[in-house]
N, C-alpha and C. Protein backbone atom coordinates (compact mmCIF):
# COMPACT_ATOMS: atom_id res chain seq x y z
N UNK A 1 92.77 34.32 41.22
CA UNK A 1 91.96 33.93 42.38
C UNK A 1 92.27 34.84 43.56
N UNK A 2 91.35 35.10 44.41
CA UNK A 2 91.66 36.19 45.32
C UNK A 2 92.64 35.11 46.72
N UNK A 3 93.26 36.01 46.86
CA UNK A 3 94.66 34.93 47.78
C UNK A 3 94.52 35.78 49.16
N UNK A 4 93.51 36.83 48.95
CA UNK A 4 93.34 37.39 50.55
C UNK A 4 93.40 36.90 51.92
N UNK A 5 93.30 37.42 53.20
CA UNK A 5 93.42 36.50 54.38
C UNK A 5 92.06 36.33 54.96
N UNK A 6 91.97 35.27 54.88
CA UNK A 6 90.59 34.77 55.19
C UNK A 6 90.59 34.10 57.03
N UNK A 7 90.11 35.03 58.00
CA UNK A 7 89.74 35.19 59.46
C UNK A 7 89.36 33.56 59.55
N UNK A 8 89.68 32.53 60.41
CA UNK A 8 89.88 31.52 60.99
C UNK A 8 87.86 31.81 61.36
N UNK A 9 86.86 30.57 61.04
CA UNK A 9 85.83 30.61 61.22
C UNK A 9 85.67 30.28 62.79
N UNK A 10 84.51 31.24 63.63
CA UNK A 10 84.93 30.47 65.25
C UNK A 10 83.30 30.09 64.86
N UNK A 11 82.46 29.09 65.74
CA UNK A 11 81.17 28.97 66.15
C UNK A 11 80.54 29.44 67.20
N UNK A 12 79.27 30.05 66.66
CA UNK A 12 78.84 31.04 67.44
C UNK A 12 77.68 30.42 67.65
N UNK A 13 76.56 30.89 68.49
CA UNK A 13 75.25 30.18 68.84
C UNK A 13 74.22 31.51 68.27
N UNK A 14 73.35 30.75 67.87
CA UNK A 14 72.15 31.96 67.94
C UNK A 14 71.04 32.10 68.70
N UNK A 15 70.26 32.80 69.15
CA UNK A 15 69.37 32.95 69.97
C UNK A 15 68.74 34.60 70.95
N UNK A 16 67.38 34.85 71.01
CA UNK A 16 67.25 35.73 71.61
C UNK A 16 67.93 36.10 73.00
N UNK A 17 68.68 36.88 73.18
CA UNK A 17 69.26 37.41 74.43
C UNK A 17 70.82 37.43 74.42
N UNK A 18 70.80 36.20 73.11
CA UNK A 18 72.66 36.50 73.01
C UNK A 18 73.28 37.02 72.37
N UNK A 19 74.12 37.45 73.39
CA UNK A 19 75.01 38.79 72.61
C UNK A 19 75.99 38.01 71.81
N UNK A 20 76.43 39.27 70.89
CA UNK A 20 77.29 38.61 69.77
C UNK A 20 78.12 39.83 69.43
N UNK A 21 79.97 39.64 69.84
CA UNK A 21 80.78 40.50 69.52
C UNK A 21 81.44 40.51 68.43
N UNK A 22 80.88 41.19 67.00
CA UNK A 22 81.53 40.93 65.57
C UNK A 22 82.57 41.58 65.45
N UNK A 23 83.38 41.13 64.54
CA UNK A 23 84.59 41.71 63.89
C UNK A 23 84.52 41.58 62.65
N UNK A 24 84.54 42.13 60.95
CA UNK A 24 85.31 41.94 60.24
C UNK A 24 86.00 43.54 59.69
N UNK A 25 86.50 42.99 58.22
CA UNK A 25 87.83 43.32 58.08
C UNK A 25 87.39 43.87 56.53
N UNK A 26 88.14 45.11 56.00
CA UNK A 26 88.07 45.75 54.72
C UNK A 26 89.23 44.15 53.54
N UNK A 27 88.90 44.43 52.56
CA UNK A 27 89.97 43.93 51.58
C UNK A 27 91.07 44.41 52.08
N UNK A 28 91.58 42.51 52.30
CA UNK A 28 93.23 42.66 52.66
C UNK A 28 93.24 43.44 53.65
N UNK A 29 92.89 43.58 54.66
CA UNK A 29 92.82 44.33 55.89
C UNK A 29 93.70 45.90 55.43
N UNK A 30 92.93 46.27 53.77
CA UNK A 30 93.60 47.89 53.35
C UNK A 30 92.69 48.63 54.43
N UNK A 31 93.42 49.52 54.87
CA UNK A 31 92.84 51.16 55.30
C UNK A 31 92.20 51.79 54.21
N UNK A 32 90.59 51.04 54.10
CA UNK A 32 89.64 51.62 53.16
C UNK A 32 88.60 52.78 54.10
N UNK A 33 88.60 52.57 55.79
CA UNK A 33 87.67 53.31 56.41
C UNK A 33 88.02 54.39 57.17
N UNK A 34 88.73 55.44 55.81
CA UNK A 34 89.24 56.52 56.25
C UNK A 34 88.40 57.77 55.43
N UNK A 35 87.97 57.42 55.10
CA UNK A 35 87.09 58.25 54.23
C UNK A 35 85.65 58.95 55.13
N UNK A 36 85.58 60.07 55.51
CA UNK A 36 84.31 60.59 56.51
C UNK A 36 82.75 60.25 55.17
N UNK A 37 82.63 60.17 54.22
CA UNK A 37 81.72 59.67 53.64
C UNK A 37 81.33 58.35 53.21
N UNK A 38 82.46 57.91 53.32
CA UNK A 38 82.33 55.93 53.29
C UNK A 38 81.86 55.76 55.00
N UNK A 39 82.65 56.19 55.80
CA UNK A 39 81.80 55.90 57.38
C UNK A 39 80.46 56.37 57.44
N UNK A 40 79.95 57.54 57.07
CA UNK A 40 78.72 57.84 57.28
C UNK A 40 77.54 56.77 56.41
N UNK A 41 78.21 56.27 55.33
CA UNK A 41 77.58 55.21 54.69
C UNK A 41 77.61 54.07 55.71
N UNK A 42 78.54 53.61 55.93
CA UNK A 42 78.37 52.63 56.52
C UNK A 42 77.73 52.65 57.94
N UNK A 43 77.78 53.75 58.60
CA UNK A 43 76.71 54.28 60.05
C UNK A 43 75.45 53.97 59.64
N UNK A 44 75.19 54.25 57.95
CA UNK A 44 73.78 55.02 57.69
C UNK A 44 73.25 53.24 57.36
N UNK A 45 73.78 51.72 56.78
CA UNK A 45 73.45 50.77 56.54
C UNK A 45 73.16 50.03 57.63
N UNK A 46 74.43 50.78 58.63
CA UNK A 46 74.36 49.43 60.33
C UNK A 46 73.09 49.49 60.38
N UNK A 47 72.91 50.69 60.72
CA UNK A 47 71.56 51.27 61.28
C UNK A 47 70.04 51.03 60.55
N UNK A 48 70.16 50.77 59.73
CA UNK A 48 69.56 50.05 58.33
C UNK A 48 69.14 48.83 59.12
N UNK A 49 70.26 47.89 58.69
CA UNK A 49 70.25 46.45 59.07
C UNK A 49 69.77 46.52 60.38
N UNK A 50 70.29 46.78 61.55
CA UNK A 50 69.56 46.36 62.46
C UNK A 50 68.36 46.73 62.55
N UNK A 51 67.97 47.83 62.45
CA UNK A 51 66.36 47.85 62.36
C UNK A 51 65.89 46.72 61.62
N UNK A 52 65.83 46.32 60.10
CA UNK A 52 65.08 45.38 59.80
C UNK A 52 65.58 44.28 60.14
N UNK A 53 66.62 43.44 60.54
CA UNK A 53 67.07 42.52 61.32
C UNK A 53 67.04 42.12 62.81
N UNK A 54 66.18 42.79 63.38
CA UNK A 54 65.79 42.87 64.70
C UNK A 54 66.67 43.06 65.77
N UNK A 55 68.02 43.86 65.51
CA UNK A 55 69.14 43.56 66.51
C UNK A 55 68.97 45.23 67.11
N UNK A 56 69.63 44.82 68.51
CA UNK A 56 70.29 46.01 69.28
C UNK A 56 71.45 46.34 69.16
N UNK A 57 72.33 47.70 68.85
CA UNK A 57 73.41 47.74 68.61
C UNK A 57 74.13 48.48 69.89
N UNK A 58 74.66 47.97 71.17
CA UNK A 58 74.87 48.47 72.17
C UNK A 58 76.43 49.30 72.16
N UNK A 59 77.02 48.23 71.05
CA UNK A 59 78.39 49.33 70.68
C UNK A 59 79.32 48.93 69.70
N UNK A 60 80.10 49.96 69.04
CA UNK A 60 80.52 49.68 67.54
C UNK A 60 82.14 50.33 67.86
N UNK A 61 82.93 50.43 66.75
CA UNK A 61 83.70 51.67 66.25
C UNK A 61 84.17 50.97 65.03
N UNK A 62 84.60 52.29 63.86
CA UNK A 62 85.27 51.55 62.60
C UNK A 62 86.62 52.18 62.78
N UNK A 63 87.45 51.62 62.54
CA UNK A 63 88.71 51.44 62.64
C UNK A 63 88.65 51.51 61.08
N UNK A 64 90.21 51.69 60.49
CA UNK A 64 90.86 52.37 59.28
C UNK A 64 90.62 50.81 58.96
N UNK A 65 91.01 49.69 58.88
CA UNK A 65 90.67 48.58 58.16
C UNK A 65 89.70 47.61 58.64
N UNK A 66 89.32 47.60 59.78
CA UNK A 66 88.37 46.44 60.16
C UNK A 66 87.35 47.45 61.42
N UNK A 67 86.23 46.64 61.64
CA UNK A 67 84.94 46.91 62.20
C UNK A 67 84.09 46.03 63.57
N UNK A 68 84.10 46.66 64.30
CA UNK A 68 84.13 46.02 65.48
C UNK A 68 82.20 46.17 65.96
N UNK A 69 81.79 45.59 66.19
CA UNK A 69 80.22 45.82 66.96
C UNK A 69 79.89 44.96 67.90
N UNK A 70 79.40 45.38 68.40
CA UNK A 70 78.32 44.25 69.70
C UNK A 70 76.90 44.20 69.64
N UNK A 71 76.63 43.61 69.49
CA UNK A 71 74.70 43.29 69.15
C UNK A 71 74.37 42.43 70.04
N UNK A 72 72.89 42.48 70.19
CA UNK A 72 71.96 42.02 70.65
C UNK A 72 70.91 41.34 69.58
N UNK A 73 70.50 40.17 69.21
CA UNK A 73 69.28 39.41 68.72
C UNK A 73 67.92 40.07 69.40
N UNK A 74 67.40 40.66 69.08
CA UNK A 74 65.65 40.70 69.97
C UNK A 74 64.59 40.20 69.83
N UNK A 75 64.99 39.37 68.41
CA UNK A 75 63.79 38.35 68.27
C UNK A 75 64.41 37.46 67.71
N UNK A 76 64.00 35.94 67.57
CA UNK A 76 63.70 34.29 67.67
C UNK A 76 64.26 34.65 66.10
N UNK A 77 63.76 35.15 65.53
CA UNK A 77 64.57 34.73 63.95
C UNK A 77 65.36 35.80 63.38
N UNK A 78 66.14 36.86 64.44
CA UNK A 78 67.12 37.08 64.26
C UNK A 78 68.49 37.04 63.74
N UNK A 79 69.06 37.01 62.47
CA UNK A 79 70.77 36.22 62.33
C UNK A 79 71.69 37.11 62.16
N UNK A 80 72.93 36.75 62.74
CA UNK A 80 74.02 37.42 62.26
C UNK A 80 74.70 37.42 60.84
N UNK A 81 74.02 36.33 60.60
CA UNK A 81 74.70 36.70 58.87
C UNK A 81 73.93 37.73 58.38
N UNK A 82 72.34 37.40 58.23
CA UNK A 82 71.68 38.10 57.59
C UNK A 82 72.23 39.72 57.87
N UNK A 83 71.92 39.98 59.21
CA UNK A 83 72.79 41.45 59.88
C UNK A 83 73.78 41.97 58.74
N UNK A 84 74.85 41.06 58.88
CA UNK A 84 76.08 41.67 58.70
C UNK A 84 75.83 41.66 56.88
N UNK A 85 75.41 40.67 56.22
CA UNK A 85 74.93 41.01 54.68
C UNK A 85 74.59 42.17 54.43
N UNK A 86 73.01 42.80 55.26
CA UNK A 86 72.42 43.96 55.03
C UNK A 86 72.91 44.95 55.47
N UNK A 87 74.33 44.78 56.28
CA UNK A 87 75.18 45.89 56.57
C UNK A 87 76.08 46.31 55.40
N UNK A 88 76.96 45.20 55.42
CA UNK A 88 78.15 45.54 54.08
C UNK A 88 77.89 45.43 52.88
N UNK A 89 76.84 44.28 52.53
CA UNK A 89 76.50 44.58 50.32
C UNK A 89 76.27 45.83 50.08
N UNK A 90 75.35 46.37 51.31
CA UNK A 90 74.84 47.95 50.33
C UNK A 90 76.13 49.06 50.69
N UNK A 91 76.73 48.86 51.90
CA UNK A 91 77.91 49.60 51.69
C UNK A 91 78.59 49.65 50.68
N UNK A 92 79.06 48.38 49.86
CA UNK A 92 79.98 47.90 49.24
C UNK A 92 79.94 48.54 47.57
N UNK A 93 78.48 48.33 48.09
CA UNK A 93 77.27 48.75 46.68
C UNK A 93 77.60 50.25 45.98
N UNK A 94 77.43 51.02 47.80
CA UNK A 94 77.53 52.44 47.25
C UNK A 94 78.63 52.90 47.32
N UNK A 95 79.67 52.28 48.02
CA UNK A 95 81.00 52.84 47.70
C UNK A 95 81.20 52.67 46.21
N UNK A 96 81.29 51.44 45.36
CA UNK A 96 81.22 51.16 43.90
C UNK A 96 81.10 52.15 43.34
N UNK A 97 79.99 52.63 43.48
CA UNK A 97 78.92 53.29 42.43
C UNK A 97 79.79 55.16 42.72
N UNK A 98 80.40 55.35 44.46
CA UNK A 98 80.87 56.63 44.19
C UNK A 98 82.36 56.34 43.36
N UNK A 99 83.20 55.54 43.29
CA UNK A 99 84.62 55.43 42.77
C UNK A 99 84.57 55.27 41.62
N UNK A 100 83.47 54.79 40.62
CA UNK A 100 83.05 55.15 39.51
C UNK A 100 82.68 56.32 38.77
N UNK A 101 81.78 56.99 39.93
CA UNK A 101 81.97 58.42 39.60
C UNK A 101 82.84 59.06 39.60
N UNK A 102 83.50 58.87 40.80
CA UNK A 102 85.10 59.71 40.40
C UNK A 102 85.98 59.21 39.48
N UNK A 103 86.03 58.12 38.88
CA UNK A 103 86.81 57.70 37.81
C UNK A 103 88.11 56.99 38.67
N UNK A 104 88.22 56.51 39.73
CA UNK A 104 89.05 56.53 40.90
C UNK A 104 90.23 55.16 40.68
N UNK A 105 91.29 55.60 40.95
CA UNK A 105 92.40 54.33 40.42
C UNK A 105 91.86 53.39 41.36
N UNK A 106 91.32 53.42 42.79
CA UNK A 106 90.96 52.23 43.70
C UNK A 106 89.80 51.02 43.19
N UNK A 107 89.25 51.76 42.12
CA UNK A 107 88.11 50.92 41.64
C UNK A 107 88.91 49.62 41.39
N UNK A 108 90.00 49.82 40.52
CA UNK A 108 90.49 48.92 39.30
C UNK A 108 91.14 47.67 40.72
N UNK A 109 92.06 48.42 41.78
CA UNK A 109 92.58 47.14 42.44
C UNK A 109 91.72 46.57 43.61
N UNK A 110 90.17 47.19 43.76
CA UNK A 110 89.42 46.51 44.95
C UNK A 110 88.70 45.17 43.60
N UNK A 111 88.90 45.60 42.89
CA UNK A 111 88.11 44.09 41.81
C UNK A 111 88.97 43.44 41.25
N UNK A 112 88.24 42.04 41.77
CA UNK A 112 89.15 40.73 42.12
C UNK A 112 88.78 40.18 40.87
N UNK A 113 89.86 39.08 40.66
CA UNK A 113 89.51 37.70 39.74
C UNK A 113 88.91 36.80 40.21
N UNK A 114 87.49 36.17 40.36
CA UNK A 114 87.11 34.79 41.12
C UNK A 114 87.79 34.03 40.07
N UNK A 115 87.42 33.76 38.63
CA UNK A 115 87.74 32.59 38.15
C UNK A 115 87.96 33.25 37.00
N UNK A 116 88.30 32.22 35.64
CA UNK A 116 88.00 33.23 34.44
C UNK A 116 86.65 33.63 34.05
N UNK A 117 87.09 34.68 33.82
CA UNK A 117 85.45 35.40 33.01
C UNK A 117 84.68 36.19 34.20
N UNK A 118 85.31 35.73 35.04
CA UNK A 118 84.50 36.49 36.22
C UNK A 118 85.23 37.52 37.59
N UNK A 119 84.75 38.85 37.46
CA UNK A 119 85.28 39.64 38.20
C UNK A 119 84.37 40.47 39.33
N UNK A 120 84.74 40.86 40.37
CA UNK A 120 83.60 41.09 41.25
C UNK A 120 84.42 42.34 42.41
N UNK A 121 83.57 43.44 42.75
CA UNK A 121 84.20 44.37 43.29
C UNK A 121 84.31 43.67 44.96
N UNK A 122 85.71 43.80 45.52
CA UNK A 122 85.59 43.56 46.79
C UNK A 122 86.01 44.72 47.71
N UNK A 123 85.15 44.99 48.57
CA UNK A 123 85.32 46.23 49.79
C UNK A 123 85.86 45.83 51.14
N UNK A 124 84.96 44.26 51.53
CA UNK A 124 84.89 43.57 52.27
C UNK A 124 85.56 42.30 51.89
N UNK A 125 86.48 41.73 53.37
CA UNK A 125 87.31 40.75 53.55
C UNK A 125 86.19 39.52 52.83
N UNK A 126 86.57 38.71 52.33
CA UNK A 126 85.61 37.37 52.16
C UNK A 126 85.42 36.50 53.44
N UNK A 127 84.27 36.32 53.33
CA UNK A 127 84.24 35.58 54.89
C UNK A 127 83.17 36.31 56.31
N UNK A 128 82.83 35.21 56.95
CA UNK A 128 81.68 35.79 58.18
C UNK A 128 82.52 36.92 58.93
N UNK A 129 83.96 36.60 59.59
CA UNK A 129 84.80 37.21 60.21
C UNK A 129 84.95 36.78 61.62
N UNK A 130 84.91 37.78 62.52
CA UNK A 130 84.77 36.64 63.92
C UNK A 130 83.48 36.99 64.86
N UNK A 131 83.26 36.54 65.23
CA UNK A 131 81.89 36.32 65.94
C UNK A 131 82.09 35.23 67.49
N UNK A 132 81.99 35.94 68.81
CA UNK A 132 82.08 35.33 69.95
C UNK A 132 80.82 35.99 70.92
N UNK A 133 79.95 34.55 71.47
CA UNK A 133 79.25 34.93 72.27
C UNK A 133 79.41 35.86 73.48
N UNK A 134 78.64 36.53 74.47
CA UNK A 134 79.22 36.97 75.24
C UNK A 134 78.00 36.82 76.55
N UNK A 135 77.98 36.40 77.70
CA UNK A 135 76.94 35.75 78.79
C UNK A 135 76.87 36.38 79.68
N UNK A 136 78.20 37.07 80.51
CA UNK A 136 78.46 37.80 82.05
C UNK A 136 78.08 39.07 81.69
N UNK A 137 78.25 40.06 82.51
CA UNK A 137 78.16 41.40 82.62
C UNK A 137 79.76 41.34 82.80
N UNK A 138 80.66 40.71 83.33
CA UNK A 138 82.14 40.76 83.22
C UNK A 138 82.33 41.49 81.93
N UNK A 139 82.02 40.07 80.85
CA UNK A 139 82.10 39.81 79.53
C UNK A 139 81.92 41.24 78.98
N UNK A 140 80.77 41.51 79.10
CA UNK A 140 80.31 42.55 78.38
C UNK A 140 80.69 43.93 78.56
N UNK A 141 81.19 43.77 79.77
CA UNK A 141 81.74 45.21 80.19
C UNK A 141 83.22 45.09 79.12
N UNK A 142 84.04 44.10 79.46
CA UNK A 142 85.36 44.41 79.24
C UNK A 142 85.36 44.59 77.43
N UNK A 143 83.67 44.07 76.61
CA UNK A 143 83.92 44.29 74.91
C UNK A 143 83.45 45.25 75.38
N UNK A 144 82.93 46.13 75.70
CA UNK A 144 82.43 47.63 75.27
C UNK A 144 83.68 48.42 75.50
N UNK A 145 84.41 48.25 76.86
CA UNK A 145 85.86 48.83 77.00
C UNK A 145 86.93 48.52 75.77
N UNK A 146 86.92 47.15 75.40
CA UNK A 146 87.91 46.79 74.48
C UNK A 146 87.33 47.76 73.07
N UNK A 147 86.29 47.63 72.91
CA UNK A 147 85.28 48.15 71.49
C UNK A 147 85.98 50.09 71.41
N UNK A 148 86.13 50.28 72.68
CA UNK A 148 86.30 51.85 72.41
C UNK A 148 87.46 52.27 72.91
N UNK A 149 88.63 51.07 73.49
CA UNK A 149 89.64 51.34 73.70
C UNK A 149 90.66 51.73 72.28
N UNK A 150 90.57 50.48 70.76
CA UNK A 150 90.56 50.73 69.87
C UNK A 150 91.41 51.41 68.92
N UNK A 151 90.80 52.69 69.47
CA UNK A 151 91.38 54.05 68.66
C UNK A 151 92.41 54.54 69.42
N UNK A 152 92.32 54.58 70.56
CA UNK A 152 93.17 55.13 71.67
C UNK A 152 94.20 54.38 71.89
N UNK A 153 94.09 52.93 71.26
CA UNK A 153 95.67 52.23 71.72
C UNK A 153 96.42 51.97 70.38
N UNK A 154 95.53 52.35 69.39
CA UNK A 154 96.89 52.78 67.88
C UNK A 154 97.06 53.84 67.27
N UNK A 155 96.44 54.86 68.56
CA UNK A 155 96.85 56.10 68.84
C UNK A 155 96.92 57.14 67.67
N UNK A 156 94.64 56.45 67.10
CA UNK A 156 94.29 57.74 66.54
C UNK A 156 93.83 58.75 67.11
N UNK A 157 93.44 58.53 68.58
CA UNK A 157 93.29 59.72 69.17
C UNK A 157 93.56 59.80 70.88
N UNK A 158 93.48 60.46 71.21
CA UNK A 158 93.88 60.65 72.75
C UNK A 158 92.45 59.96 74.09
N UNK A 159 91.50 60.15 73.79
CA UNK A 159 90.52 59.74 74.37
C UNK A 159 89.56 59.01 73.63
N UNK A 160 88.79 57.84 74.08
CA UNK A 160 87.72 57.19 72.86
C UNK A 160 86.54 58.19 72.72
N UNK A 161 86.35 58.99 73.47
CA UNK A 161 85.46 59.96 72.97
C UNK A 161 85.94 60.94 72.15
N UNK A 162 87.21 61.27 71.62
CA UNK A 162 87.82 61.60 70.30
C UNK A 162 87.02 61.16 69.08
N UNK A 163 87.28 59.84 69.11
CA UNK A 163 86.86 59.35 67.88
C UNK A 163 85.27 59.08 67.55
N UNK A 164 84.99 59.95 66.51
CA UNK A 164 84.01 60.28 66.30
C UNK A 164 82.70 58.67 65.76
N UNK A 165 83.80 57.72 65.35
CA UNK A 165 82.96 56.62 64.55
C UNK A 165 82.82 55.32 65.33
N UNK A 166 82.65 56.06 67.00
CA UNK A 166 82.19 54.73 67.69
C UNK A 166 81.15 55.27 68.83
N UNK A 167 80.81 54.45 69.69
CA UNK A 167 79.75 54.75 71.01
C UNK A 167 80.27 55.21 71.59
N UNK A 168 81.61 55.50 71.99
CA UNK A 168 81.85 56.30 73.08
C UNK A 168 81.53 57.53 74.01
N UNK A 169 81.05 58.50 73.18
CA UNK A 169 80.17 59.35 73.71
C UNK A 169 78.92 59.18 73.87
N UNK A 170 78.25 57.95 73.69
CA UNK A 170 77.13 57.24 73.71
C UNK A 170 77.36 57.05 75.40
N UNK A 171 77.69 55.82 75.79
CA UNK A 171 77.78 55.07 76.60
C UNK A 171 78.74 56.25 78.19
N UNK A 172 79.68 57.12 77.71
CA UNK A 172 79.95 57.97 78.42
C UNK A 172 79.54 59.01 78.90
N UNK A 173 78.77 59.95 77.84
CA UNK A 173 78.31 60.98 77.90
C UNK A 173 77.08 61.35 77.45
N UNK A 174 76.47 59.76 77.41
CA UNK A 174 75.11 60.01 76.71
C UNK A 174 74.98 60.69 75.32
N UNK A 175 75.77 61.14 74.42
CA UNK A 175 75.28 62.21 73.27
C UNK A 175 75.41 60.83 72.26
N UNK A 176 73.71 61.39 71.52
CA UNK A 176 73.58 60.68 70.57
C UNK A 176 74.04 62.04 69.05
N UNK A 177 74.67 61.17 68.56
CA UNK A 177 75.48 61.82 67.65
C UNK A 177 74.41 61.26 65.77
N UNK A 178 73.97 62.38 65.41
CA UNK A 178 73.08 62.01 64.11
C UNK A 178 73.80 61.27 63.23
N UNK A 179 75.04 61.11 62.79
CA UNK A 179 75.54 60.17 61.93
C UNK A 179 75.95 58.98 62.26
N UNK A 180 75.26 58.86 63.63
CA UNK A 180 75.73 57.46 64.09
C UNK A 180 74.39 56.27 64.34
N UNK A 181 74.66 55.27 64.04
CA UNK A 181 73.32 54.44 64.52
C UNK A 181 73.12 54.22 65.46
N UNK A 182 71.38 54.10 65.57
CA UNK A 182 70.70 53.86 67.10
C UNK A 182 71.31 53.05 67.91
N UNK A 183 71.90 53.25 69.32
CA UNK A 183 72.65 52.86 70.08
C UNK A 183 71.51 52.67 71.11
N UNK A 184 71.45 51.23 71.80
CA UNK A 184 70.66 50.95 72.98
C UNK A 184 71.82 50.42 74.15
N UNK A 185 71.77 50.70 75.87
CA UNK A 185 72.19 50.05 76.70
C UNK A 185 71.97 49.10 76.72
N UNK A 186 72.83 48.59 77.83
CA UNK A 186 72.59 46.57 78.24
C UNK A 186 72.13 46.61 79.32
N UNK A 187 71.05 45.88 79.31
CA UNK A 187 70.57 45.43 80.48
C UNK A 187 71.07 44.39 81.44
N UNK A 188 71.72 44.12 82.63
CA UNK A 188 72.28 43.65 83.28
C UNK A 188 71.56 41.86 83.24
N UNK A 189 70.10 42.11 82.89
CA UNK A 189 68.96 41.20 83.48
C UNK A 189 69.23 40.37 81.85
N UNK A 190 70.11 40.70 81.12
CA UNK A 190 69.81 39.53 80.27
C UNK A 190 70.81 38.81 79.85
N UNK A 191 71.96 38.54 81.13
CA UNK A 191 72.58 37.58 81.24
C UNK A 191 73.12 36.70 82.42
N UNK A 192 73.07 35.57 82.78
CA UNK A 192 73.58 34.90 83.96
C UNK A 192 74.81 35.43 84.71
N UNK A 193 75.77 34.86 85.38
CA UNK A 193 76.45 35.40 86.07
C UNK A 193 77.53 34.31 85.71
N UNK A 194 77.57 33.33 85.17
CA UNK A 194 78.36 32.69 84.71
C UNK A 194 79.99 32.86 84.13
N UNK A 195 79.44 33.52 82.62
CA UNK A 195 80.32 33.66 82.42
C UNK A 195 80.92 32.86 80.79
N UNK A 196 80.09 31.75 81.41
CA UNK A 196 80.14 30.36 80.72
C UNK A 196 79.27 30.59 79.10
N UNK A 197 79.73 29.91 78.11
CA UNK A 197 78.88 29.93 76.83
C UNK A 197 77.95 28.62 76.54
N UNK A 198 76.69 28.92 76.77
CA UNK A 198 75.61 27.78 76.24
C UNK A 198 74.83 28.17 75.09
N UNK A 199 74.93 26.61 74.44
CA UNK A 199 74.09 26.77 73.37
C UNK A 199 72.47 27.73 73.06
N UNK A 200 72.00 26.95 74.58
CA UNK A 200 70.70 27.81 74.37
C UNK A 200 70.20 29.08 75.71
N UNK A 201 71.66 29.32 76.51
CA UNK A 201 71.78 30.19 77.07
C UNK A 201 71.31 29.79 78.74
């Protein structure tokens, strides 16, 4: 049975205008997102998913075991599960399908035992992961800072515009970078001043 660490579930609200700061996590929180062709996969699915999931992706970075984003809902039947499904199965999918080709010893220990008779490749932590609304422009400022601080405080690189697999040169320097997904700003106008988390905003 897989005995992995399974992220404490928080409750989140859904709805057009609310932001939503995700987190999850590779199997066993391994350093699987070191690979420059597994990231470009996974740039190339975000970007996927949110288009047909109706979300804005205002800011991301992947970190060596876990994955950080901030979204936006833009329409009424918007979800974060659905999102994050059409993000990681097909990642998960095509990583598979390359470690097979290479004949790769990682194949054998990312596939788990669910039960007997049944075995299933895992890439991704089991589980939604964490998910917290976000209402202020406070709020939102300090996840986009936290989102790209990141790299710079476990000191994979010297500046967040170093690291190539987040917004930072987005949001700093404007450069949209082709292996990265469509990145939109925040609009100040689509949250209260509160601070506070409501159900229906």
């Amino acid at each position: 049975m897989d005995s992995g660490f399974h992220p404490k579930r928080v409750r989140h609200f859904e709805g057009n205008g609310h932001l939503h700061e995700l987190t999850f996590s590779c199997y066993r929180r391994q350093p699987l997102l070191t690979n420059g062709t597994w990231q470009k996969i996974l740039a190339n699915q975000l970007g996927n998913a949110c288009e047909a999931e109706g979300f804005g992706l205002l800011a991301f970075v992947f970190m060596p075991e876990h994955v950080h984003l901030l979204v936006m809902p833009l329409h009424l039947n918007s979800e974060v599960a659905r999102l994050l499904a059409r993000t990681k199965q097909p990642t998960s999918k095509s990583i598979k399908q390359l470690l097979i080709k290479d004949n790769s010893q990682l194949l054998e220990s990312l596939t788990v035992r669910e039960r007997p008779g049944k075995h299933c490749f895992r890439f991704w932590q089991a589980g939604p992961g964490y998910d917290r609304n976000l209402f202020s422009p406070q709020a939102l400022e300090a996840s986009i800072d936290y989102i790209h601080s990141n790299p710079v405080k476990r000191g994979l690189c010297q500046t967040s515009t170093d690291w190539k697999w987040s917004s930072a040169r987005f949001h700093i320097n404007g450069t949209i970078e082709p292996d990265l997904p469509t990145l939109i700003r925040p609009d100040p106008n689509w949250f209260n001043t509160s601070g506070t988390q409501h159900e229906h905003g």
